[in-house]
Protein backbone atom coordinates (compact mmCIF):
# COMPACT_ATOMS: atom_id res chain seq x y z
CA UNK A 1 115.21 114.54 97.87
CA UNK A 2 116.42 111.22 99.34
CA UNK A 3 119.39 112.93 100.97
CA UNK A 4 117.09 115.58 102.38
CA UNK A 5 115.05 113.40 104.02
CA UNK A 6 117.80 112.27 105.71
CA UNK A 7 118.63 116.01 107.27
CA UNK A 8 118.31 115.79 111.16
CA UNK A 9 115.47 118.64 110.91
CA UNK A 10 113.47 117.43 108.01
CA UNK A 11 110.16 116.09 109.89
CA UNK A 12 110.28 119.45 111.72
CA UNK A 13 109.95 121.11 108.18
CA UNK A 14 107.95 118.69 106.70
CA UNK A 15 105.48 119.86 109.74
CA UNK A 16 105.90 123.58 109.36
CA UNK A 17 106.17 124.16 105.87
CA UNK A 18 102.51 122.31 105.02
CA UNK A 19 100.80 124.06 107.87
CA UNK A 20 102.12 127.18 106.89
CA UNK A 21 100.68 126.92 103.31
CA UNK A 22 97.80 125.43 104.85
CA UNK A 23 96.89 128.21 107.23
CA UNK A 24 98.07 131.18 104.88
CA UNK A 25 95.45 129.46 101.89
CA UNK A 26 93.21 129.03 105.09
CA UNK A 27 93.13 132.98 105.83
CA UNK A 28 92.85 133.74 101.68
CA UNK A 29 89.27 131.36 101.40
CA UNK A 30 87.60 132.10 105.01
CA UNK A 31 87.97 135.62 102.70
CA UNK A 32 86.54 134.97 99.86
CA UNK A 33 84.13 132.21 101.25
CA UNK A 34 82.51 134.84 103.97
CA UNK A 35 82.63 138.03 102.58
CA UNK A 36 78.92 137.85 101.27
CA UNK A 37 77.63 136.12 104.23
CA UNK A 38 79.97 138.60 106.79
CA UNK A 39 78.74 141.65 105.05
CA UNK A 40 74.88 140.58 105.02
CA UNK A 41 74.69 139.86 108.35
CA UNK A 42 77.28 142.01 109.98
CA UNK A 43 77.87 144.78 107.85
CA UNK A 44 81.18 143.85 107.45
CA UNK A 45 82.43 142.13 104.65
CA UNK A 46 86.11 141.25 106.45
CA UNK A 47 84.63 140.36 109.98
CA UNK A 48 85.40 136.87 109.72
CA UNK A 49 88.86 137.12 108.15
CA UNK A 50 89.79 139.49 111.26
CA UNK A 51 88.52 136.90 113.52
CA UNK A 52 90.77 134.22 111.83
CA UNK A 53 93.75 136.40 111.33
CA UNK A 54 93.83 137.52 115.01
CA UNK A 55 93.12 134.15 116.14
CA UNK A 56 95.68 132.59 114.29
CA UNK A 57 98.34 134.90 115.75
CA UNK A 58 97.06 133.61 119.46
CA UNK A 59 97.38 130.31 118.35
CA UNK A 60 100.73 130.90 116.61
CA UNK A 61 102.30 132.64 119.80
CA UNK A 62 101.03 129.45 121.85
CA UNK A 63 101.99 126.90 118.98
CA UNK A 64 105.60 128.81 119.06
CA UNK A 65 106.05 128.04 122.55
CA UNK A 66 104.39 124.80 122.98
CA UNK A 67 107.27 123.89 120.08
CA UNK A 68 109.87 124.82 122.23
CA UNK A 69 108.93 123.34 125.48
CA UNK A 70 110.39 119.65 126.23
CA UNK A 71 108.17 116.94 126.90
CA UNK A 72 108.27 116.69 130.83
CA UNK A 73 106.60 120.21 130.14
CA UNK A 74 103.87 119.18 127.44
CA UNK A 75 102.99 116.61 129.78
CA UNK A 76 101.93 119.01 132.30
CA UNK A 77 100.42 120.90 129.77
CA UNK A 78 98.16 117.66 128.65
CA UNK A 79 97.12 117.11 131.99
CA UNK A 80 96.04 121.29 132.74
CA UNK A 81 94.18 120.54 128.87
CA UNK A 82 91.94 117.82 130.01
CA UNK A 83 91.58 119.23 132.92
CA UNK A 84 90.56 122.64 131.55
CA UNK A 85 88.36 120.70 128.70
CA UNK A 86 86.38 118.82 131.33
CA UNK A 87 85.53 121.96 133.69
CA UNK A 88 84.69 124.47 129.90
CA UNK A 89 82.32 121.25 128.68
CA UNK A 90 80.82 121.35 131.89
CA UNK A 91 80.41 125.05 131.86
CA UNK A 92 78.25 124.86 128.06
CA UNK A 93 75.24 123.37 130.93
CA UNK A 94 75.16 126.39 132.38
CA UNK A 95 73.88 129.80 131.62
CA UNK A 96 77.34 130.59 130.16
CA UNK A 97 76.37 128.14 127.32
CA UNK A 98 74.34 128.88 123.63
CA UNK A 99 73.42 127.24 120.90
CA UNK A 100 74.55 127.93 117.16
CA UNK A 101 72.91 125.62 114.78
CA UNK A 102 71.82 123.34 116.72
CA UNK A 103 74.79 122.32 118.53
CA UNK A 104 74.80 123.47 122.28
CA UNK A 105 78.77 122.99 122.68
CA UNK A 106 79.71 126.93 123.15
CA UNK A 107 80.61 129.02 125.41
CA UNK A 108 80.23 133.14 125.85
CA UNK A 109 80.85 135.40 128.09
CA UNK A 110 78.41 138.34 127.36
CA UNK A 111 78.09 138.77 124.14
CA UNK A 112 81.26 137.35 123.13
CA UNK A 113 81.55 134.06 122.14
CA UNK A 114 84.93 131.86 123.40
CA UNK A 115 83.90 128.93 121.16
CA UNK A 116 83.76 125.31 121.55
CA UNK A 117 85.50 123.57 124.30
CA UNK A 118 85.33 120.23 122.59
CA UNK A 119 88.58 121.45 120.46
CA UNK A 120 90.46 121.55 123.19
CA UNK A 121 89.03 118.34 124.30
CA UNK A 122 90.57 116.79 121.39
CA UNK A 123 93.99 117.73 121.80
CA UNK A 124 93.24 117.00 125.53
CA UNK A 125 92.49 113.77 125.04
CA UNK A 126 95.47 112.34 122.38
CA UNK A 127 98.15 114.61 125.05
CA UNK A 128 96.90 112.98 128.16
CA UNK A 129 96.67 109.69 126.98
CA UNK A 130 100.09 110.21 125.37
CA UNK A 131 101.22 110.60 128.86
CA UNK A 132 99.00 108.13 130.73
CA UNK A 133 100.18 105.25 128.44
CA UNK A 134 104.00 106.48 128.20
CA UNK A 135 103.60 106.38 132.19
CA UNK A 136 102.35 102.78 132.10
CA UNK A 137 103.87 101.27 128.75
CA UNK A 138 105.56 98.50 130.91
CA UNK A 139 101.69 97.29 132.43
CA UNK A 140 99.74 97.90 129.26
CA UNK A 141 99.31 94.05 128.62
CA UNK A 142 96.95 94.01 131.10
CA UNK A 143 93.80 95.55 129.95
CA UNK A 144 93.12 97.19 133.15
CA UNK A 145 96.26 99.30 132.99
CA UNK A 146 95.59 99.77 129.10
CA UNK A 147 91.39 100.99 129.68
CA UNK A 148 91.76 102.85 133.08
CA UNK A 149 91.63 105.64 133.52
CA UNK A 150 92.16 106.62 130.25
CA UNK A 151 88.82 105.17 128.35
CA UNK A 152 86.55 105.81 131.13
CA UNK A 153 88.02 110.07 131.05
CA UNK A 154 87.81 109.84 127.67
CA UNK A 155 84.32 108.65 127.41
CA UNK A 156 83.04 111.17 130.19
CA UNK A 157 84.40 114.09 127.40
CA UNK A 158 82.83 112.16 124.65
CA UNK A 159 79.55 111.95 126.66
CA UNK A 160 79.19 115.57 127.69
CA UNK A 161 79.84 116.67 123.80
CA UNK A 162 77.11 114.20 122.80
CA UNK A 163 74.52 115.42 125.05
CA UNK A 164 75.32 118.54 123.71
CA UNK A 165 73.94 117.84 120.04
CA UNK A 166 77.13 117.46 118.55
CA UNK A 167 77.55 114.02 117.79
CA UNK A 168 80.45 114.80 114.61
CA UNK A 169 82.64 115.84 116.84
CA UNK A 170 82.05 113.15 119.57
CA UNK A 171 82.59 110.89 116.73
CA UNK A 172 85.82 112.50 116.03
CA UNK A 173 86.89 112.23 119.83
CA UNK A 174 86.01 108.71 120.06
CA UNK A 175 87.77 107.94 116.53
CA UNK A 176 90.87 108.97 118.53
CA UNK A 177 90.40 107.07 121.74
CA UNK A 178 90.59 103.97 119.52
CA UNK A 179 93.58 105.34 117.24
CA UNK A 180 95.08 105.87 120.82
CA UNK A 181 94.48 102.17 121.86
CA UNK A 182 95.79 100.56 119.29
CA UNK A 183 99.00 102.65 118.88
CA UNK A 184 99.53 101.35 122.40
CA UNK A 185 98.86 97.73 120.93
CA UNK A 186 95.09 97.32 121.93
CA UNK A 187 94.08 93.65 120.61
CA UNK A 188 91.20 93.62 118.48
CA UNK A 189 89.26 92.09 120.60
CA UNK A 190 89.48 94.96 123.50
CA UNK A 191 89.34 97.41 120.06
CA UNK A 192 86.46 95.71 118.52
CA UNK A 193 84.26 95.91 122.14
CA UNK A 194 84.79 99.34 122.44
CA UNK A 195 83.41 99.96 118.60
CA UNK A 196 80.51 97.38 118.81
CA UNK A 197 78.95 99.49 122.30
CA UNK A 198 80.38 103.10 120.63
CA UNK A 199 78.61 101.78 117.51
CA UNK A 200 75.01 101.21 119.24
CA UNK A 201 75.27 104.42 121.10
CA UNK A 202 75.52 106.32 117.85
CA UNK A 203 73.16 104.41 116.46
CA UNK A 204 70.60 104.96 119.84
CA UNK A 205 71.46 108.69 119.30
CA UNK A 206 70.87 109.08 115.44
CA UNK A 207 67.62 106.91 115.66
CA UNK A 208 65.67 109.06 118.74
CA UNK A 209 67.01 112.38 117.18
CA UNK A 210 64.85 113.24 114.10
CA UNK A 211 67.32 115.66 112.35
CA UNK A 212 69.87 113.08 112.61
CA UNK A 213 67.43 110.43 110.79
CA UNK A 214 66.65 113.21 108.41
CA UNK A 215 70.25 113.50 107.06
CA UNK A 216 70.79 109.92 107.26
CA UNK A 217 67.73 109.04 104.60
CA UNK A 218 68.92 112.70 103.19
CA UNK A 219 72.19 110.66 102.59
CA UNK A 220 70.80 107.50 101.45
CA UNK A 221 68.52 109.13 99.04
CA UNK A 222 70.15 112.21 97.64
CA UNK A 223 67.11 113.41 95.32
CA UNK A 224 65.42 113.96 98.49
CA UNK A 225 64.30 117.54 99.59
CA UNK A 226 67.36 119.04 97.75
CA UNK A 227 65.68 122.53 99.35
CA UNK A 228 65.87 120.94 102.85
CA UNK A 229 68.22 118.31 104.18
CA UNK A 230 70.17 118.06 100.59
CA UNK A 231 70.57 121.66 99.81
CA UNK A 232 74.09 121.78 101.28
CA UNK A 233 75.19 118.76 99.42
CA UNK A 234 73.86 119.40 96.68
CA UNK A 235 75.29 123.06 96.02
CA UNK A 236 78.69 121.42 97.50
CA UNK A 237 79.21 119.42 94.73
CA UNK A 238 77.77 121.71 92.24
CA UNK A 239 80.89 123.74 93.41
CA UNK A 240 83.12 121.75 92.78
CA UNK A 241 81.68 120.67 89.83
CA UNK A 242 81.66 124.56 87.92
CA UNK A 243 85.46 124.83 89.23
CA UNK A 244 86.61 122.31 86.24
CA UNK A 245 90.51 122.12 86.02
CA UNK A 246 91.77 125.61 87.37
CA UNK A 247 88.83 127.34 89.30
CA UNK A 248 86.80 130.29 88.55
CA UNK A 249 89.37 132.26 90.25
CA UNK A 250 89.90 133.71 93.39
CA UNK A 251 86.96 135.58 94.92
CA UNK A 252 84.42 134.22 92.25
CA UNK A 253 82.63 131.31 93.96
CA UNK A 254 78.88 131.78 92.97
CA UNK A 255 78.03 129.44 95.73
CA UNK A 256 78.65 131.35 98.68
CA UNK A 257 76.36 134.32 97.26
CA UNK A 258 73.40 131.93 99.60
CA UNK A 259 73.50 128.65 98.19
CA UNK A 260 76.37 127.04 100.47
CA UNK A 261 75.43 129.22 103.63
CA UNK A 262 78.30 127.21 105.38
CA UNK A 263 80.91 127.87 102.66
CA UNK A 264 83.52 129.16 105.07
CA UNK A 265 83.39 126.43 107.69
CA UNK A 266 82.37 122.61 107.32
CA UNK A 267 82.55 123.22 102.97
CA UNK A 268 85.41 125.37 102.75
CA UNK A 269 86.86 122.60 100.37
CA UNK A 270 84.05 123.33 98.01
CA UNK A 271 84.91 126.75 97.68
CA UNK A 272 88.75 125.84 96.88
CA UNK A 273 87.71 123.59 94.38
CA UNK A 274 85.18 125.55 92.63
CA UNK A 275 87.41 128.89 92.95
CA UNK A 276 90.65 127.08 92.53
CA UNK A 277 89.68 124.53 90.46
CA UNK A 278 90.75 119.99 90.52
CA UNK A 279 94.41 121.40 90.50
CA UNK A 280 93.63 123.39 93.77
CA UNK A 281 92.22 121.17 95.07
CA UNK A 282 94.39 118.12 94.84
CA UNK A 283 97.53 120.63 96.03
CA UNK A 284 95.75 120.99 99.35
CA UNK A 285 95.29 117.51 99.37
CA UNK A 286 99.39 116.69 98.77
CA UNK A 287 99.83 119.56 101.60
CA UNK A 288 97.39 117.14 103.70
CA UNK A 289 99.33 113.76 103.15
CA UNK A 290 103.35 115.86 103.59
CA UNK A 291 101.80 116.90 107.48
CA UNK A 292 100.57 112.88 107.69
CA UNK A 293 103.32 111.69 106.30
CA UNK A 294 105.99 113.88 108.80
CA UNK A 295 103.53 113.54 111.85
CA UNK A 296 103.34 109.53 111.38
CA UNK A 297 107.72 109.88 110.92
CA UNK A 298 107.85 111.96 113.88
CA UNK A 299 106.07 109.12 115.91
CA UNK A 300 108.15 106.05 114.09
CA UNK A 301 111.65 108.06 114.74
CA UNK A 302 111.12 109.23 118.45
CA UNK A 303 112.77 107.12 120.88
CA UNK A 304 110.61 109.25 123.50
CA UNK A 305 107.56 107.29 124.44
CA UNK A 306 105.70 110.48 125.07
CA UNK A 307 106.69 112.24 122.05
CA UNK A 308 105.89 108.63 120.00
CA UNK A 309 102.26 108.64 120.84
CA UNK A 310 101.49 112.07 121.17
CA UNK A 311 102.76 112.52 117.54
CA UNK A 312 100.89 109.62 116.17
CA UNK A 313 97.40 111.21 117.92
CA UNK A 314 97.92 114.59 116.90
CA UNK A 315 98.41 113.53 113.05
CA UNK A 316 95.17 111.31 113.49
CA UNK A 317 93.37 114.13 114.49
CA UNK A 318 94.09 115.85 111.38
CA UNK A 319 93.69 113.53 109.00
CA UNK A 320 90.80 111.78 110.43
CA UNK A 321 89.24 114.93 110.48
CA UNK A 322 89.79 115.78 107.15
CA UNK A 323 89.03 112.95 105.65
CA UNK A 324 85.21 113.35 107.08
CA UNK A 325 85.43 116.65 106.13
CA UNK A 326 85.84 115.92 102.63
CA UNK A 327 84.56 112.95 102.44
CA UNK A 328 81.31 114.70 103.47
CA UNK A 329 81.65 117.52 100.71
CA UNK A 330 81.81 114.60 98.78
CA UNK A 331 78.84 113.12 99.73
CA UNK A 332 80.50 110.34 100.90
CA UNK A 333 79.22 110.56 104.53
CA UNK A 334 75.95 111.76 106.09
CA UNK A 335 76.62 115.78 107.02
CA UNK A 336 78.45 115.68 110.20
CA UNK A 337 79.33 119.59 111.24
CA UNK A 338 82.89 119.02 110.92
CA UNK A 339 85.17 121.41 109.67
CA UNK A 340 88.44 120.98 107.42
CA UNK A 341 91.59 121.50 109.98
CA UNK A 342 93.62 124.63 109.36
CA UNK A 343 91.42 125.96 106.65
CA UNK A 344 87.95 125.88 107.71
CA UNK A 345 86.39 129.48 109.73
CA UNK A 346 86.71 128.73 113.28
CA UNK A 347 88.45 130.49 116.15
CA UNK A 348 88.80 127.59 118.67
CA UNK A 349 89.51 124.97 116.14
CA UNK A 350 92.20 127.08 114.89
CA UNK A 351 94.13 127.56 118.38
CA UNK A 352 93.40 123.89 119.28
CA UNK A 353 95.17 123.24 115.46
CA UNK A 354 97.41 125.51 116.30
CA UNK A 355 98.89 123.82 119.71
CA UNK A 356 98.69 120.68 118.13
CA UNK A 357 101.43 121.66 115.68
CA UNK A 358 102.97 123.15 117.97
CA UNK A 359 103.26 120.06 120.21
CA UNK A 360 104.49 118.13 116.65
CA UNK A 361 107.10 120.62 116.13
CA UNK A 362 108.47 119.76 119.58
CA UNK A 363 108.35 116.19 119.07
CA UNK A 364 109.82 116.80 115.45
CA UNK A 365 112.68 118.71 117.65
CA UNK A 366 113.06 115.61 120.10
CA UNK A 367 113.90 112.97 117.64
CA UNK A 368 117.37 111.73 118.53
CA UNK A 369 119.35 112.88 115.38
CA UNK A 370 117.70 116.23 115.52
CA UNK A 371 118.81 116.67 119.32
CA UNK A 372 122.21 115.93 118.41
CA UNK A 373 121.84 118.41 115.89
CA UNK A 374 120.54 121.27 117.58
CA UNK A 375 122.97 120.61 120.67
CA UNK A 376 125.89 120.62 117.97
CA UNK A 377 124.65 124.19 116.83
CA UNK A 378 124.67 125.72 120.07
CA UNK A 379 128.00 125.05 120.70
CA UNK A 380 128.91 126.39 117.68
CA UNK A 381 127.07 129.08 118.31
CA UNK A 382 128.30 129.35 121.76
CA UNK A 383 131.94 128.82 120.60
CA UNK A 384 131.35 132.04 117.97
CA UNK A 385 130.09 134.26 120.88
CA UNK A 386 132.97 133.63 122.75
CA UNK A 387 135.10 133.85 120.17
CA UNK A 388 133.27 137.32 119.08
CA UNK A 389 133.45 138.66 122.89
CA UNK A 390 137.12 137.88 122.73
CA UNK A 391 138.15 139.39 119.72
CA UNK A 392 136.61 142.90 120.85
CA UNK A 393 137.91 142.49 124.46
């Protein structure tokens, strides 16, 4: 294993070979988690598994060529993301925007829905900062080059997702901003400032907006309207609870059948525990900590600044978000809307995954040993077609 590890490509495998597991288990539970609710309301048992199957094939093709694209490229690419995540958030104010439980974030066109902007403004965020603070890395002592104008673009995105009722996400978002800062080497001080006012604004928001106070006593007293604001919960963790060691089996949740109505988005992880069972449950969780563990390598090995912090945000976004995710299955945390990263039902999630790994896989390709490596191959190669063309000449 040791000696593996130490194989020029290993982080770029210890990327793809969790997020392939991930996203094939992914496409097997949005499956068997939707089929009840897809054919009640659609009349289609498999219209949500076509949605994520065709959806992760867009966001393969793009996370194929993101992975191949240096990083003078991906930084242009970070700046046409913010850019395009600032004009599609603007864009859910107009007619163009709808609401879907309560959250105003989406966009359609027609009838068809394009999905949330705000997962694009994620990945927008952690790639143009990546670039803003690789740009300035020799000035970041000075808080003015650290905060501008990354914190103040940042917090217009934030801002516009709030005021579209979903404060999870926004959460998420700003979660990153500070992961960003103190990758960079933010002092607590600047770190802790930022929190405090974030802090109060959520607070502000969650105390004028009564569904928000609802799940919050929901939370803090969890015998309270288990038909209302604790229903979710409540059948969550009787999921996981009838799972036991090895699951029910594939296909059997009784859950979805109504009782978790959101069993193929923000509790897919109840549905793999109670149809896969503790064992399940904890291999998705090892699949979760290999993609930390390789992202967090990718950033400590670069020598590229770019590829350093863009690495380090992308892996925050995933396991920040998954740890809320589950943490809120768990009853840990107040319901939050937030779904569990390459597994959960979600079309613009998934591509904004999707590009995310496929920005990793290009940093993963970037670290100095593997560069060596790959140029050493295509000599080789090179040296073998000649040597081919040659030989039949």
């Amino acid at each position: 294993m040791v000696e593996w590890l130490a194989h020029p490509q290993a982080s770029f495998y210890l990327v793809l070979v969790p997020a392939v597991l991930l996203l094939a288990l992914g496409v097997m539970m949005v499956l068997s988690a939707s089929s009840v609710y897809a054919f009640v309301r659609y009349d289609d048992a498999y219209y949500f598994v076509k949605r994520q199957a065709l959806f992760l094939v867009v966001g393969g093709v793009l996370a194929f060529v993101l992975s191949r694209r240096s990083p003078k490229q991906l930084k242009v690419v970070a700046w046409v993301l913010v850019l395009a995540a600032l004009v599609l958030q603007l864009l859910t104010f107009t007619p163009l925007g709808f609401s879907n439980n309560g959250n105003t974030n989406w966009l359609r066109v027609g009838s068809i829905s394009i999905g949330q902007p705000s997962e694009l403004a994620k990945l927008g965020i952690v790639l143009w900062g990546a670039d803003i603070f690789a740009r300035k890395h020799k000035s970041l002592a000075d808080p003015r080059h650290l905060l501008i104008p990354f914190l103040p673009v940042s917090l217009i995105l934030i801002g516009l997702v709030a005021l579209q009722s979903d404060l999870g996400t926004a959460m998420i978002m700003g979660a990153l901003v500070l992961a960003a800062l103190w990758y960079v080497g933010a002092s607590w001080k600047v770190i802790g400032s930022i929190l405090g006012a974030v802090g109060l604004a959520v607070a502000a928001l969650v105390i004028t907006t009564p569904y928000r106070m609802t799940r919050i006593l929901g939370f803090f007293n969890q015998d309270l309207d288990p038909l209302g604001v604790n229903h979710q919960p409540i059948k969550a963790i009787f999921a996981l609870a009838s799972g036991g060691w090895w699951g029910l089996g594939l296909g059997a949740s009784r859950q979805k059948w109504g009782g978790l109505v959101e069993s193929h988005t923000d509790y897919m992880l109840a549905v793999i525990g109670e149809e896969l069972g503790l064992v399940g449950t904890l291999v998705v969780l090892c699949l979760f900590l290999v993609l930390g563990y390789a992202g967090f390598r990718i950033a400590m090995r670069s020598d590229i600044r770019f590829c350093r912090y863009a690495a380090a945000g992308i892996t925050s976004w995933f396991m920040i978000q998954a740890l809320v995710n589950i943490a809120v299955v768990l009853r840990m945390m107040p319901v939050m809307g937030v779904p569990l990263p390459l597994l959960s039902y979600g079309v613009s999630a998934l591509v904004a995954n999707l590009m995310g790994l496929g920005v990793l896989l290009s940093c993963a390709r970037q670290e100095p040993a593997s560069r060596a490596y790959l140029r050493r191959r295509r000599r080789r190669a090179g040296r073998a077609l000649v040597t081919t063309a040659g030989g039949r000449g």
